[in-house]
N, C-alpha and C. Protein backbone atom coordinates (compact mmCIF):
# COMPACT_ATOMS: atom_id res chain seq x y z
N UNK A 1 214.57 8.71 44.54
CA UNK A 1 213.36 9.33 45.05
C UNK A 1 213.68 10.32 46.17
N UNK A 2 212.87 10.99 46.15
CA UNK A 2 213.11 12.22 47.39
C UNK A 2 212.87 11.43 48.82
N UNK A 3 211.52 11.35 48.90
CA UNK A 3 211.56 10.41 50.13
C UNK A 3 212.83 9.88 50.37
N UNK A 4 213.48 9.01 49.27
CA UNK A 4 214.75 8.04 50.48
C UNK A 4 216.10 8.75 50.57
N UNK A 5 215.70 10.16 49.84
CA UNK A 5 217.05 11.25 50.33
C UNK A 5 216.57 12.43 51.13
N UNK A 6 215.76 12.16 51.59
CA UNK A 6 215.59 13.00 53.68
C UNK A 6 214.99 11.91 53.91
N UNK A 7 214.89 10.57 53.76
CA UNK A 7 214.51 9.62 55.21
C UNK A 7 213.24 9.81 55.14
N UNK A 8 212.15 10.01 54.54
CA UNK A 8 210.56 10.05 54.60
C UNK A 8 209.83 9.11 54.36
N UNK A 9 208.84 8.82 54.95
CA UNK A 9 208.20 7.40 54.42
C UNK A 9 207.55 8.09 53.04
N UNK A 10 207.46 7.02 51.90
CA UNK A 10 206.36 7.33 50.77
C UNK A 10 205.61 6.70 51.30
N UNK A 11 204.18 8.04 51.02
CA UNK A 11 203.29 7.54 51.58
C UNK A 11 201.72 7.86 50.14
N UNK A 12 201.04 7.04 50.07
CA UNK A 12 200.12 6.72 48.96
C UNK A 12 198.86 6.37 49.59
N UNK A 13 197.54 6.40 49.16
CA UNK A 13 196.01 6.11 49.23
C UNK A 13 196.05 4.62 49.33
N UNK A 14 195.23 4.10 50.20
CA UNK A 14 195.57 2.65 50.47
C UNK A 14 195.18 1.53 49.05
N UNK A 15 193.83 2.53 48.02
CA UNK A 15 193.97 1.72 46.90
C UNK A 15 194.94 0.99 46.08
N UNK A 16 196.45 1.53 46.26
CA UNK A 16 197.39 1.29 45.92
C UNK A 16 198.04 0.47 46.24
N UNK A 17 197.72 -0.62 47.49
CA UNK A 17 198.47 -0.95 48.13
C UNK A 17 198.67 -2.43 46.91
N UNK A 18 197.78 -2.92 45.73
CA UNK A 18 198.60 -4.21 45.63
C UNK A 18 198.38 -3.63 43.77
N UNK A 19 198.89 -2.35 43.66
CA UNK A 19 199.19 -2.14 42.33
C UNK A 19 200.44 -1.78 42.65
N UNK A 20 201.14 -1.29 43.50
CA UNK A 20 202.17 -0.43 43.37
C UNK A 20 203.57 -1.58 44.25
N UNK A 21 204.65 -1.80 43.51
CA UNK A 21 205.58 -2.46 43.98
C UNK A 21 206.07 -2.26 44.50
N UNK A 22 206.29 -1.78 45.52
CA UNK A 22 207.25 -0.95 46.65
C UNK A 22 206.89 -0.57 47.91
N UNK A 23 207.62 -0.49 48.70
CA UNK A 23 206.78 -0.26 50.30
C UNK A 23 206.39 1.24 50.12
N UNK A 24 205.30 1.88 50.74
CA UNK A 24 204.57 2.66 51.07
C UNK A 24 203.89 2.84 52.65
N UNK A 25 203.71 3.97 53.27
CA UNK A 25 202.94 4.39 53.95
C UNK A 25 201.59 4.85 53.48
N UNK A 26 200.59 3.38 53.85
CA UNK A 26 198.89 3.90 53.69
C UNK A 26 198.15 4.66 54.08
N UNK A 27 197.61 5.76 53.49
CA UNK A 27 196.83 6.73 53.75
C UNK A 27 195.42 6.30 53.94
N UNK A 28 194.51 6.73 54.68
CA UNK A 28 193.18 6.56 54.50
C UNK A 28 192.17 7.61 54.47
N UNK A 29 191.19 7.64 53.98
CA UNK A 29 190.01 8.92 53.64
C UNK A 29 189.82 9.11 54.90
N UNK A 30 189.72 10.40 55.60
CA UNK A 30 190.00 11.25 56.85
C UNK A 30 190.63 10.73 58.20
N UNK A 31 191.83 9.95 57.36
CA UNK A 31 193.21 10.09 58.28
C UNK A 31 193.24 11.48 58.82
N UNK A 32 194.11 12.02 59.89
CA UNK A 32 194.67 12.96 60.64
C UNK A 32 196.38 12.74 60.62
N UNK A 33 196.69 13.78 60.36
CA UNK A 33 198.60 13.22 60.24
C UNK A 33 198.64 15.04 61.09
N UNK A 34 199.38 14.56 62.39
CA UNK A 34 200.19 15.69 63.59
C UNK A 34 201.19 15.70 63.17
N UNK A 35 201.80 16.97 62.54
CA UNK A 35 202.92 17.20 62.38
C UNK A 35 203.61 18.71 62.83
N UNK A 36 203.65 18.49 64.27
CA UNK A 36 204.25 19.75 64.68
C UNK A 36 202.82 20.66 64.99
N UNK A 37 202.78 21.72 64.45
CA UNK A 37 201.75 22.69 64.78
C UNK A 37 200.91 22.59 63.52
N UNK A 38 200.75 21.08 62.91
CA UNK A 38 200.42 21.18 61.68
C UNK A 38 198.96 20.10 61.35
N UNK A 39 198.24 20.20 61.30
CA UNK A 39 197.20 18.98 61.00
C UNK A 39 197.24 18.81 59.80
N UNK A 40 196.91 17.70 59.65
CA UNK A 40 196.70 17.39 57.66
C UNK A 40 195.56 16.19 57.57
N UNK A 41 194.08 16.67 56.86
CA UNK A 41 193.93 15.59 57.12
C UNK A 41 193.35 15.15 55.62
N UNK A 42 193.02 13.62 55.38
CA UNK A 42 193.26 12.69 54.15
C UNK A 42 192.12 12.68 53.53
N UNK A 43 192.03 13.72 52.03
CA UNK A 43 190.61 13.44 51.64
C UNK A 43 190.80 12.19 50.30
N UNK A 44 190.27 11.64 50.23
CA UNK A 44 190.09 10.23 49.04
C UNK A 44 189.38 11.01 48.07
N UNK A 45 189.93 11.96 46.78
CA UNK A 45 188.78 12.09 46.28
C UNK A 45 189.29 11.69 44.82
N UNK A 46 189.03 10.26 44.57
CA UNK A 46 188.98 9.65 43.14
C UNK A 46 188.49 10.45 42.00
N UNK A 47 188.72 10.42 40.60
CA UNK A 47 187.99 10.68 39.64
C UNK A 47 189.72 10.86 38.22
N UNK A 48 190.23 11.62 39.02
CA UNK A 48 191.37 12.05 38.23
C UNK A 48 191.89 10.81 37.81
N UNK A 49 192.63 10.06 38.80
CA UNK A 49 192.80 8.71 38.81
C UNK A 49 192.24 8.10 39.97
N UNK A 50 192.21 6.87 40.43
CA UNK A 50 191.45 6.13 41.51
C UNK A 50 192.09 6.57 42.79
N UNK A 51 193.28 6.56 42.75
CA UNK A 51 193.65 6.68 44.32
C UNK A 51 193.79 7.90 44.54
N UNK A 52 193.35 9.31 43.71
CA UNK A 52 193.79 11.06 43.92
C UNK A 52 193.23 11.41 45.50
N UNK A 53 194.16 12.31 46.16
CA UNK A 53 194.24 12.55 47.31
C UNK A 53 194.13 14.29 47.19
N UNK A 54 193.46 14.81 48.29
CA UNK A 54 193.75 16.40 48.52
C UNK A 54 193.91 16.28 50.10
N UNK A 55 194.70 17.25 50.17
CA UNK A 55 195.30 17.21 51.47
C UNK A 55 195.24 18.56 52.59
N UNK A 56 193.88 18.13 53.39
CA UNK A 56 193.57 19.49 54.07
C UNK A 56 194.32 19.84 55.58
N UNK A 57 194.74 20.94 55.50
CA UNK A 57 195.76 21.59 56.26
C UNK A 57 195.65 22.19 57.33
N UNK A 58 195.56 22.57 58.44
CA UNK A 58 195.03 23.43 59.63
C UNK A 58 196.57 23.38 59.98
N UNK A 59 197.01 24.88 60.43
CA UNK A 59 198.18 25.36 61.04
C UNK A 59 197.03 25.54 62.63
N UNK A 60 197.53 24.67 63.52
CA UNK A 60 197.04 24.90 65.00
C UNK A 60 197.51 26.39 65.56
N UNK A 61 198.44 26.82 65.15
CA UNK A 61 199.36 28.33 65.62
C UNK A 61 197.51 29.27 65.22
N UNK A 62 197.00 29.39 64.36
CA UNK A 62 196.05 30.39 63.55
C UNK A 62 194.62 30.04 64.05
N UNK A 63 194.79 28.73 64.79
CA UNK A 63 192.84 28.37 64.94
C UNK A 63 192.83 26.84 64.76
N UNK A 64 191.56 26.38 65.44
CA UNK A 64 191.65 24.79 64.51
C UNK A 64 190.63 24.71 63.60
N UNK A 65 190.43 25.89 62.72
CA UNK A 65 189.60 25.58 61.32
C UNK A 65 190.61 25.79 60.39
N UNK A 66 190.10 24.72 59.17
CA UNK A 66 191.49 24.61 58.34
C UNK A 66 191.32 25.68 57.52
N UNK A 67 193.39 25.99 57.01
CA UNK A 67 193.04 27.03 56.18
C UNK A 67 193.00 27.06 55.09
N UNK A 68 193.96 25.10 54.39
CA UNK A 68 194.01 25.51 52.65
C UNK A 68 193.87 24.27 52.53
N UNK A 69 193.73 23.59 51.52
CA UNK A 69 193.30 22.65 50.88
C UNK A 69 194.48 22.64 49.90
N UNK A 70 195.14 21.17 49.58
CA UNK A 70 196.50 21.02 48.45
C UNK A 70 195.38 19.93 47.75
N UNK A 71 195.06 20.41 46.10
CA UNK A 71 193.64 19.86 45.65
C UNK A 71 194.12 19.34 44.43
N UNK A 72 195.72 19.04 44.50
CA UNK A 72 196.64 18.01 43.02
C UNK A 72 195.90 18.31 41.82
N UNK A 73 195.25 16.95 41.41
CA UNK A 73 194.49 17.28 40.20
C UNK A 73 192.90 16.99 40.05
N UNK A 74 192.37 17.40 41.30
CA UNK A 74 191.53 16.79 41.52
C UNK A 74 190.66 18.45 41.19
N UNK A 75 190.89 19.66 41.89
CA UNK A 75 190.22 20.78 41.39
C UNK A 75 190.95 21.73 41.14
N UNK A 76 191.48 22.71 40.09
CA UNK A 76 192.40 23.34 39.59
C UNK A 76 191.80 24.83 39.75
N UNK A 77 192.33 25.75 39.68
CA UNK A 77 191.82 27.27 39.17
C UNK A 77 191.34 27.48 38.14
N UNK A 78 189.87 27.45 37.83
CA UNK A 78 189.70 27.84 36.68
C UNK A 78 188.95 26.62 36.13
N UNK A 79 189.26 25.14 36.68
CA UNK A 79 188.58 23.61 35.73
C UNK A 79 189.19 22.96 36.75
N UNK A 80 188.79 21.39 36.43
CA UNK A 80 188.96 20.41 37.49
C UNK A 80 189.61 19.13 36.56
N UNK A 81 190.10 18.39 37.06
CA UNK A 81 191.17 17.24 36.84
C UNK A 81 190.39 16.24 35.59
N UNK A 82 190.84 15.77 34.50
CA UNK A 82 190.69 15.15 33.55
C UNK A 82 190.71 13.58 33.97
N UNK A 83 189.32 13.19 33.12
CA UNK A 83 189.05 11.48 34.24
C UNK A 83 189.68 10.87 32.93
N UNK A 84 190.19 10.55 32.26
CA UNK A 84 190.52 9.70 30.89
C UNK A 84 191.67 8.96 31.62
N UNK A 85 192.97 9.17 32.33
CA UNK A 85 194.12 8.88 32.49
C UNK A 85 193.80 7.72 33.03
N UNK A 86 193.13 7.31 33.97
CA UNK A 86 192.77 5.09 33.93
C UNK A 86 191.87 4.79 33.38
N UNK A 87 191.72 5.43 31.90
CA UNK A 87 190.50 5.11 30.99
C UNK A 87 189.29 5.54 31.79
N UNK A 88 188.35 4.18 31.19
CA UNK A 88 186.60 5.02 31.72
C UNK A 88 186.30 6.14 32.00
N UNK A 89 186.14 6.65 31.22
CA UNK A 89 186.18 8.32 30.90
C UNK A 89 185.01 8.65 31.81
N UNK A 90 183.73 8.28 30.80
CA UNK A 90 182.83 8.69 31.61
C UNK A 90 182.30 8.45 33.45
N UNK A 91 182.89 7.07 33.09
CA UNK A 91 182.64 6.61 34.79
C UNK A 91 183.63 7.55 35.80
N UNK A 92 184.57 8.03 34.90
CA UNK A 92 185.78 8.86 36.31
C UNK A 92 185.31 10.01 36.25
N UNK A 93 184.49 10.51 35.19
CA UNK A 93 184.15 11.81 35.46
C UNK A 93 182.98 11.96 36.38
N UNK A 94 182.10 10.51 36.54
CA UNK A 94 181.26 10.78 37.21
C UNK A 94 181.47 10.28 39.21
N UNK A 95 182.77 9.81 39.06
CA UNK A 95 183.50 9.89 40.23
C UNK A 95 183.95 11.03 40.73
N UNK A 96 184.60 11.85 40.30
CA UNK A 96 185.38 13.11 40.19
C UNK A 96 184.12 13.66 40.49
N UNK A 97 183.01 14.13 39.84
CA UNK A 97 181.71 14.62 39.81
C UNK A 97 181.39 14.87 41.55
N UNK A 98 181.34 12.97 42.22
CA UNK A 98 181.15 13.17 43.48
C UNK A 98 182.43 13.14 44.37
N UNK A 99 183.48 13.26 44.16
CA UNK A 99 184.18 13.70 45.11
C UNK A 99 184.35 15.12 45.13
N UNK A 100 184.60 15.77 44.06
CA UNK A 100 184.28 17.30 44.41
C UNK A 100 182.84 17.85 45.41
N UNK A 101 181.76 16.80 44.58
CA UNK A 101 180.77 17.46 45.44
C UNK A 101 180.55 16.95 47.02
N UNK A 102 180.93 15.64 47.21
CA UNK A 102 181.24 15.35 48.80
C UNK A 102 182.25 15.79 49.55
N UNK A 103 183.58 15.87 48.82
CA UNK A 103 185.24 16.18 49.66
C UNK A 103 184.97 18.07 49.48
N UNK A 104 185.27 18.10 48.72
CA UNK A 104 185.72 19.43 48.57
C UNK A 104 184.45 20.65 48.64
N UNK A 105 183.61 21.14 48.13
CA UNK A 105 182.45 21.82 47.97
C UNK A 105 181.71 22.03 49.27
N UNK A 106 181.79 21.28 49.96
CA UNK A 106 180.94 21.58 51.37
C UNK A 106 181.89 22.27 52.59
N UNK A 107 183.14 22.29 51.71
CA UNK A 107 184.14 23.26 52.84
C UNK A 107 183.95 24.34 52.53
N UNK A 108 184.34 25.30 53.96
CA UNK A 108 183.87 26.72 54.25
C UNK A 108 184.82 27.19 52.60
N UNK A 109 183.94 28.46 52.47
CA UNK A 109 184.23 29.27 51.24
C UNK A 109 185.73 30.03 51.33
N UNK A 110 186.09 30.38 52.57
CA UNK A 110 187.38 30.82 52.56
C UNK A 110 188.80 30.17 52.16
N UNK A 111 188.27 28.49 52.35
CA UNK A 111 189.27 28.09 52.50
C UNK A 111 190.42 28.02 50.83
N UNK A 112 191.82 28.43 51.12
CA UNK A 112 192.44 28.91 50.00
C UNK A 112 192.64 26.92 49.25
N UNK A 113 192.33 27.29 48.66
CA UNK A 113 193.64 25.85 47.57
C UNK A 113 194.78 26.22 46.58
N UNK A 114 195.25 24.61 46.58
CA UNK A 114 196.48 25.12 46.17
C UNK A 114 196.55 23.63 44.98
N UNK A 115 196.21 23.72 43.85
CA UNK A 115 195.92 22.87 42.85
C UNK A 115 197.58 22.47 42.84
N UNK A 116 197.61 21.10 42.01
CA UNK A 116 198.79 20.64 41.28
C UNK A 116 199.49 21.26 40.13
N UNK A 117 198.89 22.11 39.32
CA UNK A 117 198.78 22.49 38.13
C UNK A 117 198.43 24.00 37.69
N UNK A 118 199.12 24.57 36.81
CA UNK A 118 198.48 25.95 36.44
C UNK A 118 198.09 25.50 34.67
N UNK A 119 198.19 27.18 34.36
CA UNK A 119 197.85 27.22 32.72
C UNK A 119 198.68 26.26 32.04
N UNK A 120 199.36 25.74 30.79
CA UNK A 120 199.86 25.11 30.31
C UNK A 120 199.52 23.26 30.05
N UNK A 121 199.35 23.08 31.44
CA UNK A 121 199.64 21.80 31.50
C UNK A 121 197.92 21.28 30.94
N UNK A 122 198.95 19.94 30.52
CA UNK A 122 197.58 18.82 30.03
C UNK A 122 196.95 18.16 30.84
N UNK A 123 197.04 18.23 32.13
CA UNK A 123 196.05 17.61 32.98
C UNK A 123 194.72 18.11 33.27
N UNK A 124 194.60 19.50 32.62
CA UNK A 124 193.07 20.14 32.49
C UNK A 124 192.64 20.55 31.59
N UNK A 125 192.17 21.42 31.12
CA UNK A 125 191.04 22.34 29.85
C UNK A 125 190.83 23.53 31.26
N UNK A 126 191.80 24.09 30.09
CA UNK A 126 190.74 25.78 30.93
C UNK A 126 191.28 26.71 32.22
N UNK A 127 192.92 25.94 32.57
CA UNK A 127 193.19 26.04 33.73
C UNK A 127 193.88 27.35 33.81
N UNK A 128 193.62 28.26 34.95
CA UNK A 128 193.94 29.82 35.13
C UNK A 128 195.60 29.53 35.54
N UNK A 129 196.21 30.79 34.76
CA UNK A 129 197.86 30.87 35.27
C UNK A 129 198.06 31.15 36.69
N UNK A 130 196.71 31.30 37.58
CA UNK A 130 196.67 31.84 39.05
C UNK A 130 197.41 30.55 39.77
N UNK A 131 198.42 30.53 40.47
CA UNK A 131 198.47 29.69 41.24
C UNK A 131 197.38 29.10 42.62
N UNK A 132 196.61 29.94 42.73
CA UNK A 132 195.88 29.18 44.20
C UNK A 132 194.57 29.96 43.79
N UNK A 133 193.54 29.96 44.90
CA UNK A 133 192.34 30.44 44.89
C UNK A 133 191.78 30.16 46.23
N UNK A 134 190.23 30.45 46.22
CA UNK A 134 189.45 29.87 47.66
C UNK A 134 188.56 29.13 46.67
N UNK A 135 188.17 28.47 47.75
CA UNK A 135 187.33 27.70 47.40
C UNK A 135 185.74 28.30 47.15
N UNK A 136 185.33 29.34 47.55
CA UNK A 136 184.55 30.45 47.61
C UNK A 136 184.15 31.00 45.92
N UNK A 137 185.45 31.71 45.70
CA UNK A 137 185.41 32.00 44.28
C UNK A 137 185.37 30.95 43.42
N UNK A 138 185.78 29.88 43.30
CA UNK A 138 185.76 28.60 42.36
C UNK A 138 184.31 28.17 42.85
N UNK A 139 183.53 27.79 43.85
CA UNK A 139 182.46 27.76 43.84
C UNK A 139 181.68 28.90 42.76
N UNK A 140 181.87 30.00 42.81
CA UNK A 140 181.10 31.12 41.49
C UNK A 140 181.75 30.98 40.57
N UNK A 141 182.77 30.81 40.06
CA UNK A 141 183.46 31.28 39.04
C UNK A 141 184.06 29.95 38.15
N UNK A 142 183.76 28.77 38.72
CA UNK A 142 184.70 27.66 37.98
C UNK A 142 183.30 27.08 37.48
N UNK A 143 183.04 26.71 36.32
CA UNK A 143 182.23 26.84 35.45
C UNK A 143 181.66 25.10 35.52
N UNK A 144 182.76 24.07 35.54
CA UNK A 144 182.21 22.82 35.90
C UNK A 144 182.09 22.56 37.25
N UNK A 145 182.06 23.51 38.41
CA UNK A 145 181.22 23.23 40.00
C UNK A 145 180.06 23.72 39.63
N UNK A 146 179.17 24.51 39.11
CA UNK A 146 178.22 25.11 38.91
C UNK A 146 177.16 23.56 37.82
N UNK A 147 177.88 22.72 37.58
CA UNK A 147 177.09 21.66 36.29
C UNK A 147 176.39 20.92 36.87
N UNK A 148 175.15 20.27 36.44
CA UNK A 148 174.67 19.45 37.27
C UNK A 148 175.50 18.25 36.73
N UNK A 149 175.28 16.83 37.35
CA UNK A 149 176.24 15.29 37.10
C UNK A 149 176.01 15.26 36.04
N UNK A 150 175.09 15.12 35.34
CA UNK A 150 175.06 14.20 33.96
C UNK A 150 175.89 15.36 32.81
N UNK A 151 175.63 16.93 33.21
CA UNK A 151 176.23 17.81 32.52
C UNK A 151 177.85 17.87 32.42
N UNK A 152 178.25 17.73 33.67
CA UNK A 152 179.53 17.83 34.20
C UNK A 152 180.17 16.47 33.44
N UNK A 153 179.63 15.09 33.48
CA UNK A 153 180.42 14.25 32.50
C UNK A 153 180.23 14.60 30.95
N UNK A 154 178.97 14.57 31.00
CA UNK A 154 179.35 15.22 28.96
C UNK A 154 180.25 16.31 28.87
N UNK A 155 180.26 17.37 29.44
CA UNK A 155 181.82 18.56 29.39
C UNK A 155 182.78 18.06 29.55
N UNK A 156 183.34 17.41 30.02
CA UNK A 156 184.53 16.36 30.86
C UNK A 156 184.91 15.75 29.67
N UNK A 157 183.79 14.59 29.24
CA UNK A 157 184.26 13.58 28.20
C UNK A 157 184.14 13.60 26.64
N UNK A 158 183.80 14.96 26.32
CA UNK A 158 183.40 15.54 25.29
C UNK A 158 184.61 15.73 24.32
N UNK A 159 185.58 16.48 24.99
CA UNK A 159 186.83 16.86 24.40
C UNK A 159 188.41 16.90 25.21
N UNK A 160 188.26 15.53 25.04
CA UNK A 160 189.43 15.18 25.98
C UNK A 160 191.07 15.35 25.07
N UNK A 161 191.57 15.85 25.52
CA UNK A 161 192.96 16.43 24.79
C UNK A 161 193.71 15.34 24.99
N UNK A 162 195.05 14.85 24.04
CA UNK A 162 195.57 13.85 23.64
C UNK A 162 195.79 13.43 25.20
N UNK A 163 196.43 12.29 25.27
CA UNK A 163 197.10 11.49 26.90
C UNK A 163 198.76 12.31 26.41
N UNK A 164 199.31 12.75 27.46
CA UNK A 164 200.83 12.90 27.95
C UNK A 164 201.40 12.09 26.82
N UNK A 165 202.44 12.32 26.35
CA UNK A 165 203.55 11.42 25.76
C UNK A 165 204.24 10.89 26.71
N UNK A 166 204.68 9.55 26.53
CA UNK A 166 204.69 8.56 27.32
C UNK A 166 204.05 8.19 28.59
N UNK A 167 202.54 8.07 28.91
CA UNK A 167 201.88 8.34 29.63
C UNK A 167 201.94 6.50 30.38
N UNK A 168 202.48 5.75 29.71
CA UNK A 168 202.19 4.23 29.79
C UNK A 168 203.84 4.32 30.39
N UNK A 169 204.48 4.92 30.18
CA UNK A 169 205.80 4.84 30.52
C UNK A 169 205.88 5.20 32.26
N UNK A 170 205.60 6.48 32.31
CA UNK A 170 205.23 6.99 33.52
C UNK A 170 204.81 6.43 34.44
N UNK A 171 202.99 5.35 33.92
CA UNK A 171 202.49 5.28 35.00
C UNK A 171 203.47 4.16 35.76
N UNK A 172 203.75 3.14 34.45
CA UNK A 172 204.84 1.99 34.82
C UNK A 172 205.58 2.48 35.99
N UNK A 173 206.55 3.34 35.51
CA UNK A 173 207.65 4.14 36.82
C UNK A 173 207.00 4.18 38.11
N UNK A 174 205.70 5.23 38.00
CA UNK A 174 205.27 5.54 38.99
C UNK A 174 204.91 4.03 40.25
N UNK A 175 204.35 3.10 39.69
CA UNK A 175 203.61 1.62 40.21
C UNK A 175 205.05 0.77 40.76
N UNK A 176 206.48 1.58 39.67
CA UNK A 176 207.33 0.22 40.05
C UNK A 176 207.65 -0.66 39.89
N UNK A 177 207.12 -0.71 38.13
CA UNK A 177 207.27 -2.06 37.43
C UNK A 177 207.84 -1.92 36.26
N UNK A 178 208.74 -2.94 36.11
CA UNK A 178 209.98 -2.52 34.51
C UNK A 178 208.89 -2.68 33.37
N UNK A 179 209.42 -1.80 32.63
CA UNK A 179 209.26 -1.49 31.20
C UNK A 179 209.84 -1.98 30.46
């Protein structure tokens, strides 16, 4: 692991704490982490999978309003994170539904993100080859922020593209438990 080759704590969403076999550093929904001239602070926003995290950023050097948002797979350029991957499709989409609209959506319009994911990958439908965006333009332009809830899960769970090959393999790895 990277962490234990520079010495870093792994650090994970505290949901994790009695799925995952291995020590971790617990995160919590609007933790603050000081790092240097750096704020970061801990948004919880479930839907993708249960414990998905975005991680909002303020460089203190520029101001103390933050400037980017790291939004994994939770909101992408172009579409937003696929709820199928811990099953309950519909119920994660209607999680995902409100963490976009509580975590993310009520931040200022400037602020840039920086998704997990571009075009290609299977963790979305629809996703732009743009690496980043604001949150501004994806407010107009990203087609499931504009849905109302009940709309936004029927689009979501309508046409869900196959799961990853070896997706049961992975998560195993990821949790820490032999296969």
């Amino acid at each position: 692991m990277l962490a234990q080759r520079v010495h870093a704590p792994y650090s994970l969403h505290e949901s994790n704490r009695h799925r995952v076999q291995y020590d971790f550093q617990t995160l919590h929904d609007g933790q603050m982490l000081d790092i240097g001239n750096v704020k970061v602070k801990i948004l919880h926003t479930p839907g993708h999978t249960p414990d998905s995290l975005c991680l909002l950023v303020t460089d203190k050097r520029r101001g103390e309003a933050p400037w980017f948002v790291v939004t994994g797979d939770t909101l992408f350029v172009g579409a937003v994170g696929r709820p199928d991957l811990a099953g309950q499709e519909r119920e994660m989409a209607g999680v995902l539904y409100d963490s976009l609209h509580a975590k993310l959506l009520p931040l200022p319009d400037e602020i840039e993100i920086y998704p997990g994911h571009q075009a290609g990958s299977i963790c979305g439908a629809g996703l732009s080859g743009k690496p980043s965006s604001t949150l501004g333009f994806e407010k107009r332009w990203n087609p499931a922020l504009r849905m109302a809830r009940e709309a936004f899960i029927n689009t979501l769970t309508q046409e869900i593209p196959p799961r990853p090959a070896e997706m049961d393999a992975m998560v195993c790895f990821n949790l820490g438990l032999e296969r």
